[in-house]
Protein backbone atom coordinates (compact mmCIF):
# COMPACT_ATOMS: atom_id res chain seq x y z
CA UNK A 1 -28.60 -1.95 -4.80
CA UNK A 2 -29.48 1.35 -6.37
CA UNK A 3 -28.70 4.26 -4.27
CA UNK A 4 -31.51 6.97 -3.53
CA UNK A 5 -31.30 10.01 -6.10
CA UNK A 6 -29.49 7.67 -9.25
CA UNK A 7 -30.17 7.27 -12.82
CA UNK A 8 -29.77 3.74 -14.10
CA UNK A 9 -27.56 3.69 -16.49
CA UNK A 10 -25.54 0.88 -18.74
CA UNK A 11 -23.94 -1.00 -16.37
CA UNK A 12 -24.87 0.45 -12.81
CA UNK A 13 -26.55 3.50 -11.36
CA UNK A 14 -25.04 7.26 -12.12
CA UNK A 15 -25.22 9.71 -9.48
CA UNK A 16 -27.34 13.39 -10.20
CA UNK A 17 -24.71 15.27 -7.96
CA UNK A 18 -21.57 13.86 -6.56
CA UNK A 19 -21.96 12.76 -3.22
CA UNK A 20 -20.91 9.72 -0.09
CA UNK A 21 -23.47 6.81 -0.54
CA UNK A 22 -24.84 6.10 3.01
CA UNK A 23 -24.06 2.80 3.92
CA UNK A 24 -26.53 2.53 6.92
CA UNK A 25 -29.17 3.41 4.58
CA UNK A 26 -27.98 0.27 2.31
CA UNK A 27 -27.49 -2.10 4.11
CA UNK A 28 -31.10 -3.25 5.03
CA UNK A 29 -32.20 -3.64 1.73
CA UNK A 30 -29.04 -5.07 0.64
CA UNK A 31 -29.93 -7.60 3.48
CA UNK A 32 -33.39 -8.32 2.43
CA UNK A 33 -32.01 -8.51 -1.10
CA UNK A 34 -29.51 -11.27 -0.19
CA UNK A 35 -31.96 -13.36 2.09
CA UNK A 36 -34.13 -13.26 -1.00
CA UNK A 37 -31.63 -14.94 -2.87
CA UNK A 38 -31.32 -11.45 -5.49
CA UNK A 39 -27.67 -11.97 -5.49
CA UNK A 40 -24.97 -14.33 -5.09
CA UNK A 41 -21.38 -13.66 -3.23
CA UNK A 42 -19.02 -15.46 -4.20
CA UNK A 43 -15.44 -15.22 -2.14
CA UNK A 44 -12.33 -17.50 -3.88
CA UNK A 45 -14.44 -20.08 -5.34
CA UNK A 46 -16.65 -20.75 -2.82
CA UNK A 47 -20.50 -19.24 -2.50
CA UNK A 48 -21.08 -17.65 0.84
CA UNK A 49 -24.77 -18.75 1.92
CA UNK A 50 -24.29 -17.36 6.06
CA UNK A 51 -23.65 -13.51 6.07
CA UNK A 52 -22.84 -14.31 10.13
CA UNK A 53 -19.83 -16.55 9.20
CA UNK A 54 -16.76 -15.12 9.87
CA UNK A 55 -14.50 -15.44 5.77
CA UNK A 56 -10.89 -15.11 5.77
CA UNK A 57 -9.52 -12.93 3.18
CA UNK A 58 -6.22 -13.23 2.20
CA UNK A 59 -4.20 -10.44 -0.61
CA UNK A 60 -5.76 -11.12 -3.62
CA UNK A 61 -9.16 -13.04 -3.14
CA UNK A 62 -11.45 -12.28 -5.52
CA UNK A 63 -14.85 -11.34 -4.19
CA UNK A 64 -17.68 -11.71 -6.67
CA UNK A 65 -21.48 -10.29 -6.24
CA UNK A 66 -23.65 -11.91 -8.92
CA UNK A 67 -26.98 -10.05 -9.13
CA UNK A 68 -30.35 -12.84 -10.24
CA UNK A 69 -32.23 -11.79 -12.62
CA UNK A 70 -35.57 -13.86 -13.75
CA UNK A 71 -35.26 -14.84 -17.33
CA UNK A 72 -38.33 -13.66 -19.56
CA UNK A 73 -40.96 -16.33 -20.60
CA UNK A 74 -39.67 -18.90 -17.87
């Protein structure tokens, strides 16, 4: 998701002036995003598909967001 008042940049977003992202402000289009199928989360090696299912992390799982990106020409 790319914060309000951000450059894109190689790799990610750069902020203009240093600041707190504001997660309430976020998290509905990171919602939308996810129920839209623009990302995949992956936690261990399994793909979470309910966002209202409690995961149990233990030290060290691995936590993956893989952003979807249409391919050009298909």
């Amino acid at each position: 998701m790319q914060p309000q008042d951000t450059e894109r940049v190689l790799n990610g977003y750069a902020l203009r002036t240093p600041r707190r992202i504001d997660p309430e402000a976020q998290t509905e289009p990171a919602l939308t995003a996810f129920a839209g199928n623009g990302f995949l989360v992956l936690v261990g090696d399994r793909q979470v598909t309910d966002l209202d299912k409690e995961i149990e992390l233990a030290l060290g799982t691995e936590v993956t967001f893989l952003k979807l990106v249409a391919l050009m020409g298909g």
